[in-house]
Protein backbone atom coordinates (compact mmCIF):
# COMPACT_ATOMS: atom_id res chain seq x y z
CA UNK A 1 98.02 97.71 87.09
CA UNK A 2 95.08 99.37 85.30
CA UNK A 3 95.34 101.74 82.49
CA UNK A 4 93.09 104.17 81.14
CA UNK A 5 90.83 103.76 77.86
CA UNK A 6 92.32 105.84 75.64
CA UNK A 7 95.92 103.81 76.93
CA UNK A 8 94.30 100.76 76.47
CA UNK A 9 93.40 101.82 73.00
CA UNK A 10 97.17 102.76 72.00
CA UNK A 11 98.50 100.06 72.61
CA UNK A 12 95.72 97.49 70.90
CA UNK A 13 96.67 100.20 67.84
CA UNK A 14 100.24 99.28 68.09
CA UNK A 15 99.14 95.62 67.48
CA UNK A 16 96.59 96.51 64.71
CA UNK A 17 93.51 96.64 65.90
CA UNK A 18 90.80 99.25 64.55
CA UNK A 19 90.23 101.91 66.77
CA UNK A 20 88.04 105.37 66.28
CA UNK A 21 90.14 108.35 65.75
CA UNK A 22 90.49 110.86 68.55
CA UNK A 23 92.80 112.00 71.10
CA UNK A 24 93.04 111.91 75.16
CA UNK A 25 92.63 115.94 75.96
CA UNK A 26 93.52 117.22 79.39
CA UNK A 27 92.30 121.01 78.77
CA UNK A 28 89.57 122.85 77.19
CA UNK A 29 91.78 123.83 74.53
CA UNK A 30 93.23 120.42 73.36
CA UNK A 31 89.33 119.21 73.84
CA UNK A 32 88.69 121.95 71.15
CA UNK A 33 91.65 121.05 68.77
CA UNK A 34 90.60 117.22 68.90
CA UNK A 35 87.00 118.10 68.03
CA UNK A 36 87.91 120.40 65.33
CA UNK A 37 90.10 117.55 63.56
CA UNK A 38 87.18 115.02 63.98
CA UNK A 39 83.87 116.91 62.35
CA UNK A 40 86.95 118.47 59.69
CA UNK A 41 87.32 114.71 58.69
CA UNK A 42 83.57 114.52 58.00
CA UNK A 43 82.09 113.25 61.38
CA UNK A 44 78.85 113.93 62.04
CA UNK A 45 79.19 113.00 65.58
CA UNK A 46 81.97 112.97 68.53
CA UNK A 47 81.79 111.24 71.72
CA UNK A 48 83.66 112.90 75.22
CA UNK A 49 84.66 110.46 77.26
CA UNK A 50 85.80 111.03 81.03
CA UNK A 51 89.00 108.62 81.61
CA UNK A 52 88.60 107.20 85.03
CA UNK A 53 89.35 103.74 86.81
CA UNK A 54 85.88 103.04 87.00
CA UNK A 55 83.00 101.42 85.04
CA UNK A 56 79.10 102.76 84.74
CA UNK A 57 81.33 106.37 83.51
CA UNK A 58 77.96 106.69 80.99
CA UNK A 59 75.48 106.69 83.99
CA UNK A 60 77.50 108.62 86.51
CA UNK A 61 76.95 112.06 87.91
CA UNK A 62 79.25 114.97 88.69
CA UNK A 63 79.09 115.93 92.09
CA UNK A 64 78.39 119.28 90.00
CA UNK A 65 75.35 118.39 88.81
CA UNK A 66 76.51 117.29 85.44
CA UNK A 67 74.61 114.23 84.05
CA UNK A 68 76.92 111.22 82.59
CA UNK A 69 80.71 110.82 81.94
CA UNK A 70 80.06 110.29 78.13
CA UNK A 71 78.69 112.55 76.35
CA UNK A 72 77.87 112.08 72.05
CA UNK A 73 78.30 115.93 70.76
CA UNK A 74 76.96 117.16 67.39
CA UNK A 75 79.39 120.05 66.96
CA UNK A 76 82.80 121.78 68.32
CA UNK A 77 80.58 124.16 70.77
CA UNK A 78 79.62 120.74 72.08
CA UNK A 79 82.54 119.30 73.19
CA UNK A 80 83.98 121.95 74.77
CA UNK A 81 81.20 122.82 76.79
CA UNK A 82 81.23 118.77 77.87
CA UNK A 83 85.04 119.01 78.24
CA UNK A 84 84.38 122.21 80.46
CA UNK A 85 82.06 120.22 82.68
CA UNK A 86 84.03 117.04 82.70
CA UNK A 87 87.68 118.45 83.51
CA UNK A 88 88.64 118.90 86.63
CA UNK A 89 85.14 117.76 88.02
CA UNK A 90 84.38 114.94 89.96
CA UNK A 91 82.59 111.97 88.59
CA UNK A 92 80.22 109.34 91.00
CA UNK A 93 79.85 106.08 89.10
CA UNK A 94 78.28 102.66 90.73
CA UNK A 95 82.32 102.01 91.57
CA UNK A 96 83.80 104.74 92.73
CA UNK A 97 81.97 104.87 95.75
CA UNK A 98 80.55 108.40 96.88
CA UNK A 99 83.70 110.36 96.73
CA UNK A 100 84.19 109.83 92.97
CA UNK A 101 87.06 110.55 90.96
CA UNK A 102 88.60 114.08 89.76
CA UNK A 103 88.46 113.80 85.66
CA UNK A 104 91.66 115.24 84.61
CA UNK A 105 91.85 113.62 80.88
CA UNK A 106 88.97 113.11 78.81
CA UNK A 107 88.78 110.79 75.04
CA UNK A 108 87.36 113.22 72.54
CA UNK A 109 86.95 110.52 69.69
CA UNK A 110 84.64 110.28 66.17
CA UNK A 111 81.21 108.59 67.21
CA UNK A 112 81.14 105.51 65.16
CA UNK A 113 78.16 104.39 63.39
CA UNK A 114 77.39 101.42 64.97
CA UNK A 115 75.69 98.47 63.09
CA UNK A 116 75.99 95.72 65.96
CA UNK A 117 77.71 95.35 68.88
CA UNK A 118 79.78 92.52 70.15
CA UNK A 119 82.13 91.32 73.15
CA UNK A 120 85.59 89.96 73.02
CA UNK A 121 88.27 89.37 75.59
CA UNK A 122 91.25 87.29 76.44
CA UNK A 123 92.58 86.34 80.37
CA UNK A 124 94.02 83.73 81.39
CA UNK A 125 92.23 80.94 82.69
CA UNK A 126 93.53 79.38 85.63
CA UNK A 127 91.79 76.55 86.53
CA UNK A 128 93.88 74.93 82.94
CA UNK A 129 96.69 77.58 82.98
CA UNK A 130 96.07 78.49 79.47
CA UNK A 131 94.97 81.63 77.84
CA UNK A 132 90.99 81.80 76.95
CA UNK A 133 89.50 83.96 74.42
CA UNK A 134 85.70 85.06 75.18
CA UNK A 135 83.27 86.38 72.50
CA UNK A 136 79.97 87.35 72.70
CA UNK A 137 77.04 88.47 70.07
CA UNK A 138 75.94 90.26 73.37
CA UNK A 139 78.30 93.31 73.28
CA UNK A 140 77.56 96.92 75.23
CA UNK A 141 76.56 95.07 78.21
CA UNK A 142 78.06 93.10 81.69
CA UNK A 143 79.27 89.92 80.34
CA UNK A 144 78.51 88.80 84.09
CA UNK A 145 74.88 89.65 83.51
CA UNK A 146 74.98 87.69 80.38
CA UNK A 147 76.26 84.54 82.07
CA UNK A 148 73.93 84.46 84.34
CA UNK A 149 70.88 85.23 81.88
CA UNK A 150 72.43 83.62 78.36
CA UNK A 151 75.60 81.94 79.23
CA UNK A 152 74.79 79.82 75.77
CA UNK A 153 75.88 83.23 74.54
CA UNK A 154 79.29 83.13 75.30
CA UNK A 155 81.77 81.60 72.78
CA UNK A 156 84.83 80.55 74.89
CA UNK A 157 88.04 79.18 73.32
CA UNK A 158 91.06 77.72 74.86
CA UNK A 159 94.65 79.08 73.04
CA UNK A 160 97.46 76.10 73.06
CA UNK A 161 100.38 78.22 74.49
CA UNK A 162 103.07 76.28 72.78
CA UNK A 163 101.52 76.36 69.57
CA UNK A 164 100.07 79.89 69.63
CA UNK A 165 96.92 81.75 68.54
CA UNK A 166 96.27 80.28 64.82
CA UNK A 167 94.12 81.80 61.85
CA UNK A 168 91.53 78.98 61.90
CA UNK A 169 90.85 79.77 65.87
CA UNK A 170 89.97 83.58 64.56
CA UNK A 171 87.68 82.53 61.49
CA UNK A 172 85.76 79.91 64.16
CA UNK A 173 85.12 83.01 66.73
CA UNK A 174 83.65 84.66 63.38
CA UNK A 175 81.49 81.88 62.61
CA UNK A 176 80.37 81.53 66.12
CA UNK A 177 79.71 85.30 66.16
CA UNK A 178 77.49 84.94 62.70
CA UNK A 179 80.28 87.12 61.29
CA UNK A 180 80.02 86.85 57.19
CA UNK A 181 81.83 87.63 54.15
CA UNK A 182 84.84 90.19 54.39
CA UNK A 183 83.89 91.02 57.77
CA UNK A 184 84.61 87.80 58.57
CA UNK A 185 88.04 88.12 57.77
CA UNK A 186 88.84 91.24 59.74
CA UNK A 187 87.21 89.76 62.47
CA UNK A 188 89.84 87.08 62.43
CA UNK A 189 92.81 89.50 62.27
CA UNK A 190 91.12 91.38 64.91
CA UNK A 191 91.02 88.46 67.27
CA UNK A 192 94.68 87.40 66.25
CA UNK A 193 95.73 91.17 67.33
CA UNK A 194 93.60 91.32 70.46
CA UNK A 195 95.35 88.08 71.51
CA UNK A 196 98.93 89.40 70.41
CA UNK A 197 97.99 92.37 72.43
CA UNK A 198 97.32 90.13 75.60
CA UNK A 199 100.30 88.06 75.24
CA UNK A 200 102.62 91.04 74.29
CA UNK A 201 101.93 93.04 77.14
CA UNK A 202 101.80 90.66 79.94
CA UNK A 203 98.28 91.28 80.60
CA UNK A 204 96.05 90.15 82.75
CA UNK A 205 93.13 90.90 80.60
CA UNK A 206 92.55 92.83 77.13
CA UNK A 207 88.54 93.22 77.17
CA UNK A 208 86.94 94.82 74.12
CA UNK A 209 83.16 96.16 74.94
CA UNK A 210 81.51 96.93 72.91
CA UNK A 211 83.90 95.60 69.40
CA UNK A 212 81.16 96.70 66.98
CA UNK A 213 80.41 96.39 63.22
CA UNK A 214 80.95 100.43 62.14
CA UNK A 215 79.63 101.89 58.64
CA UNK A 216 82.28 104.24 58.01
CA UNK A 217 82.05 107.43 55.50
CA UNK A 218 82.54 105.64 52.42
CA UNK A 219 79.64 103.09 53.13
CA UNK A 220 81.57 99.59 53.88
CA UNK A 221 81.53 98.12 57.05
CA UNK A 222 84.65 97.61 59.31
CA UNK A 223 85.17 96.04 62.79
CA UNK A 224 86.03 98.60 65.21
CA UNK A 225 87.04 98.22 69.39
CA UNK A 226 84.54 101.02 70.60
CA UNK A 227 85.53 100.84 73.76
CA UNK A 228 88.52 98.82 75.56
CA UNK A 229 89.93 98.04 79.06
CA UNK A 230 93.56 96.41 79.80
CA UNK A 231 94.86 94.57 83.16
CA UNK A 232 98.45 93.80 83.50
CA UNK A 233 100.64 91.84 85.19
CA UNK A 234 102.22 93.65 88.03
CA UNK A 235 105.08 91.04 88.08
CA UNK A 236 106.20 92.03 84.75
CA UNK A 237 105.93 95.25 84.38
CA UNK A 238 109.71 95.63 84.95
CA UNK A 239 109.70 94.06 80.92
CA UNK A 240 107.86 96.77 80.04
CA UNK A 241 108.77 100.68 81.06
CA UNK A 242 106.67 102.45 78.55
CA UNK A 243 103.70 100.68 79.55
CA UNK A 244 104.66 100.95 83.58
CA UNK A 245 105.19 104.79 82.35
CA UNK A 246 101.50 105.07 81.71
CA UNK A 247 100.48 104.20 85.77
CA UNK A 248 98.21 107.24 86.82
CA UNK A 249 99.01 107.35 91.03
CA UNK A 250 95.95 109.82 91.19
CA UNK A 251 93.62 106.77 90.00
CA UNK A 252 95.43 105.16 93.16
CA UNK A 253 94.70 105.31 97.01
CA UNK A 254 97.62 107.25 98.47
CA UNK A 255 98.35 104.09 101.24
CA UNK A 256 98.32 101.84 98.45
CA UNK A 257 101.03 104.05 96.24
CA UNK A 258 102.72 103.68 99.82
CA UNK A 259 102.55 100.49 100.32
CA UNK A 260 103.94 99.54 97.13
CA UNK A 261 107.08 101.50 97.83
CA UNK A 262 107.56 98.66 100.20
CA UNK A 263 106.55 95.72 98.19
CA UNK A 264 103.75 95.54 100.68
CA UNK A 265 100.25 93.94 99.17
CA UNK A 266 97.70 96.53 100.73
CA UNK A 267 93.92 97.32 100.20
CA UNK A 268 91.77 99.84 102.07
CA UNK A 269 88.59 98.59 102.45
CA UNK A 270 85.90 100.00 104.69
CA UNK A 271 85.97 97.97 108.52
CA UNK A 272 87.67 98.83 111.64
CA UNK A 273 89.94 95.85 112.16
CA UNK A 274 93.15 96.59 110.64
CA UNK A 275 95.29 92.95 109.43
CA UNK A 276 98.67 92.42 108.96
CA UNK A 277 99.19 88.82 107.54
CA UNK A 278 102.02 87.29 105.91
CA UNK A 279 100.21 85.02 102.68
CA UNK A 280 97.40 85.95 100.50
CA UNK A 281 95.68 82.98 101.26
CA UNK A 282 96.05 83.71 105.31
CA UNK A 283 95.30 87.08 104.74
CA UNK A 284 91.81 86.09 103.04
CA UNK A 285 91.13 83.57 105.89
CA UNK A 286 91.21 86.46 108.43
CA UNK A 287 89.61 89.28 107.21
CA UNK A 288 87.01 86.16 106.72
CA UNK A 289 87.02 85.17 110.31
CA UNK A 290 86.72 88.69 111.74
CA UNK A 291 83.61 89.09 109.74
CA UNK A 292 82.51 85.64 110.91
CA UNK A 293 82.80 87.38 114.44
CA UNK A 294 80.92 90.52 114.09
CA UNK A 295 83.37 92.61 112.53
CA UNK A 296 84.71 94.35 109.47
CA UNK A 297 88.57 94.35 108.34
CA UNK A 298 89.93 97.56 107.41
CA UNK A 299 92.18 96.42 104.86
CA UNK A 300 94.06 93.59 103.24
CA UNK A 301 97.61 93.43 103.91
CA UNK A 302 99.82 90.61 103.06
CA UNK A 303 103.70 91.36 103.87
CA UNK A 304 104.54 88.00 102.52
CA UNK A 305 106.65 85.07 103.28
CA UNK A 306 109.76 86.79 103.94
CA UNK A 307 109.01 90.45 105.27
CA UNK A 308 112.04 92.15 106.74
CA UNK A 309 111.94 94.56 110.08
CA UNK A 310 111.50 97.84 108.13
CA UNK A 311 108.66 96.38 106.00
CA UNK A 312 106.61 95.54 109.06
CA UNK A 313 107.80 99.14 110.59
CA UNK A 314 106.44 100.64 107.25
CA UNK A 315 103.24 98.41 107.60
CA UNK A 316 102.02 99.60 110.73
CA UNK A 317 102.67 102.89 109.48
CA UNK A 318 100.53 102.96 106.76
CA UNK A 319 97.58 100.82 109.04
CA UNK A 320 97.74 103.54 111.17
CA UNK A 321 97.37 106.23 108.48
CA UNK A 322 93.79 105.23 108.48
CA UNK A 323 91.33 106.88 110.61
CA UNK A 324 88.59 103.70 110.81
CA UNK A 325 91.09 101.75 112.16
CA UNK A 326 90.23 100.81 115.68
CA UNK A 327 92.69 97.76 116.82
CA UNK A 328 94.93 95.78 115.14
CA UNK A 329 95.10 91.98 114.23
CA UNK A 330 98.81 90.72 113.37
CA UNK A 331 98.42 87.28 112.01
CA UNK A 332 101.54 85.31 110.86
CA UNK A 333 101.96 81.87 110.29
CA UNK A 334 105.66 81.46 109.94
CA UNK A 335 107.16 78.97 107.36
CA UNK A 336 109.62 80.68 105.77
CA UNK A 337 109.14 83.65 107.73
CA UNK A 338 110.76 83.98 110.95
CA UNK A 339 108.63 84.79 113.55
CA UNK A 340 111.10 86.59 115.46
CA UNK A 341 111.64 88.84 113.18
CA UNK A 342 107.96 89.83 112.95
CA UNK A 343 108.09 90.50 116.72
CA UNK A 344 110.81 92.06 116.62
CA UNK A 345 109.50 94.78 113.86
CA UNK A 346 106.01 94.78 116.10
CA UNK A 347 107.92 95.86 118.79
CA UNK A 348 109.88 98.96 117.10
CA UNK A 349 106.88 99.66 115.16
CA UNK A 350 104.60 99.70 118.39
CA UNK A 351 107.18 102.22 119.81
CA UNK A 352 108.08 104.33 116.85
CA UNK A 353 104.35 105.04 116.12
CA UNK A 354 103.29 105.52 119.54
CA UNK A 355 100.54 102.82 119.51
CA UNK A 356 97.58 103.47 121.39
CA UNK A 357 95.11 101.47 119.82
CA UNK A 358 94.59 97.39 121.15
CA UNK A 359 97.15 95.01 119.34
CA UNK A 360 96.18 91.78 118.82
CA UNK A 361 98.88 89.52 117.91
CA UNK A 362 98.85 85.55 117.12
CA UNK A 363 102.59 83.73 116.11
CA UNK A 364 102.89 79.89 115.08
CA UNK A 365 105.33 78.44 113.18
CA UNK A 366 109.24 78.70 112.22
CA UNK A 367 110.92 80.30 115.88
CA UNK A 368 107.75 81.06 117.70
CA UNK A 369 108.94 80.57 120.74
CA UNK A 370 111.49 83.59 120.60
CA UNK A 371 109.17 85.16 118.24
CA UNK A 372 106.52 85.17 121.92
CA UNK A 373 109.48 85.65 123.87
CA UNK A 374 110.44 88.76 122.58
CA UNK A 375 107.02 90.26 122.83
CA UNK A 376 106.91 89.49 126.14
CA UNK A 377 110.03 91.15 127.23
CA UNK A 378 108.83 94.25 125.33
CA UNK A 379 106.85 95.71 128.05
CA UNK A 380 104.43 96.70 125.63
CA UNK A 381 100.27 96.31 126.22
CA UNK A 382 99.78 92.83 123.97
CA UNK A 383 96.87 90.46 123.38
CA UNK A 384 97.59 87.26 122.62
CA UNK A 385 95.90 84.54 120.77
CA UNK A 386 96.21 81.24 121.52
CA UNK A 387 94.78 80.60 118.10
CA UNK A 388 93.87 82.24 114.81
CA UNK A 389 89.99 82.17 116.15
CA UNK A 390 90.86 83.13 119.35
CA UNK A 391 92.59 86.00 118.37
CA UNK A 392 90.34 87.03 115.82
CA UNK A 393 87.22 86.97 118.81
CA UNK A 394 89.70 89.19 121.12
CA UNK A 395 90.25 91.52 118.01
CA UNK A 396 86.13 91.88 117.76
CA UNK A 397 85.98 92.58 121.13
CA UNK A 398 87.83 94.98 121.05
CA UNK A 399 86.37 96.85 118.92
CA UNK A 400 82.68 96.12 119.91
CA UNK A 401 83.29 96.66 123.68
């Protein structure tokens, strides 16, 4: 699950990290009460930020004609007139695609004084199942671009998880960072309550971009997260209901709020070849081989290992909810999953929804043989595959022909 900035923010807060001062405004009004408290504390500058789901929010455009999704504003008039363009309107950013996303909260926060910009974040790294900490003196841009350009840029360390994040890993990201004196020491507090942050929340990732070396009012220099993004871990959000409380379903596509209500793993994506797979893995290897074919899928959808009769009814529901789709490729492999019961939920599903479009359908593994047997007795308009290629070709076909 994704969270906005300003969420992302509240919680790093909660574990101690430095964050500007402002407020997440959903009218004009609040907009004007957050900008009054900001320049009243001395500010000379605030910054409007529209909260969406997407990156490249600086460089997008309002289908309105408004330029950028972050604004810097010298006075109260200023922000509201940004807040008035921003609320309610509809942002295009490099990911949103061309329909955009409808702004409904914006960050009105103090514009920092920044001295230097850095990049910190912690995941988890799979490939040694242990959590890594990335920093970066290369902060404010893609950390993809710099690890392509200057991946001798990139400070990565590796957190023991029995033992625990320890001081002497923060005051070595410092060094690395050529982070001096008393900043030094913030900056290892900072890291400690970054990681804290990661491991206290279940996330997936806690990136900080840019973390940046502020000069605040009084002259002295503090470490501040200018801007921050947080991942979590589906699986254990039930652990944590204030953080599951701060989902935003409008950020959401409304078949994958759907699907969900099933414990169904669904993605739209743009093709015409609909797949219902059981295994993430599987489900990657076919939308793979239809675009090997000539094709495009029109979604990943993995009902997993043990999907019951009303999960597969509910599946084909929510395929057919899309307009692109133009046939449908089942794909199971059964090992725990009985294939049986797969046909059997194909065959109420086909006849609950009405299905018109072609139905592709290829069973192996655990009860096949009834699993075939029972489409066969359906009476219903099925194309088999002998194999997973064989199907996927009939499942190009047609839609090409």
């Amino acid at each position: 699950m994704n969270i906005h900035e300003y969420q992302a923010k509240q919680l790093l807060k909660r574990n101690g990290v430095s964050i500007p001062t402002g407020d997440p405004c959903h009218s004009i009004d609040e907009a004007k009460v957050a900008a009054e408290k900001i320049f009243g504390a001395g500010h000379k500058l605030a910054v409007v930020k529209s909260q969406i789901h997407a990156g490249g929010r600086g460089k997008g455009v309002f289908k309105h004609g408004f330029q950028g999704g972050v604004k810097l504003a010298k006075s109260v008039e200023d922000v509201v007139q940004c807040a008035d363009n921003m609320l309610g309107k509809t942002l295009v950013t490099k990911q949103t695609g061309t329909d955009g996303r409808v702004v409904s909260t914006v960050l009105v926060a103090a514009a920092e004084d920044i001295q230097k910009e850095f990049y910190l974040a912690v995941l988890l790294d799979r490939s040694n199942s242990r959590p890594l900490i990335m920093a970066s003196t290369e902060g404010g841009v893609d950390i993809e671009e710099v690890a392509e350009k200057h991946p001798e840029k990139i400070v990565k360390m590796h957190i023991d998880p029995a033992m625990g994040f320890q001081p002497w890993q923060g005051r070595k990201i410092a060094a690395a960072l050529g982070i001096k004196g008393d900043l030094a020491g913030q900056c290892a507090k900072l890291v400690a309550a970054v990681y804290n942050t990661w491991w206290e929340c279940d996330a997936s990732m806690v990136e900080i971009n840019p973390l940046c070396i502020c000069l605040g009012p009084d002259g002295k220099e503090k470490l501040i997260a200018v801007d921050a993004k947080i991942g979590l871990d589906d699986n254990a959000l039930y652990r944590h209901k204030d953080i599951l409380e701060m989902r935003d379903l409008a950020e959401e596509s409304p078949l994958e709020i759907e699907a969900s209500k099933f414990n169904l793993n669904y993605i739209k994506l743009d093709g015409s070849i609909a797949c219902l797979v059981n295994g993430a893995g599987l489900a990657m290897a076919t939308m793979d081989i239809i675009q090997h074919y000539g094709a495009s899928p029109a979604n990943f959808l993995d009902v997993g290992g043990g999907a019951s009769k009303e999960q597969v009814s509910a599946a084909f529901k929510i395929i057919l909810s899309d307009p692109n789709v133009k046939a449908i490729f089942v794909n199971i492999f059964g090992g725990i999953m009985d294939c049986n019961v797969i046909a059997t939920g194909i065959v109420g599903a086909v006849k609950e929804t009405g299905l018109k479009l072609p139905l592709i359908v290829r069973l192996e593994g655990n009860n096949v043989l009834a699993g075939k047997k029972t489409l066969a007795e359906s009476g219903l308009t099925i194309i088999s595959g002998d194999s997973m290629a064989d199907a996927a070709k009939k499942a190009v076909q047609a839609v090409v022909h």
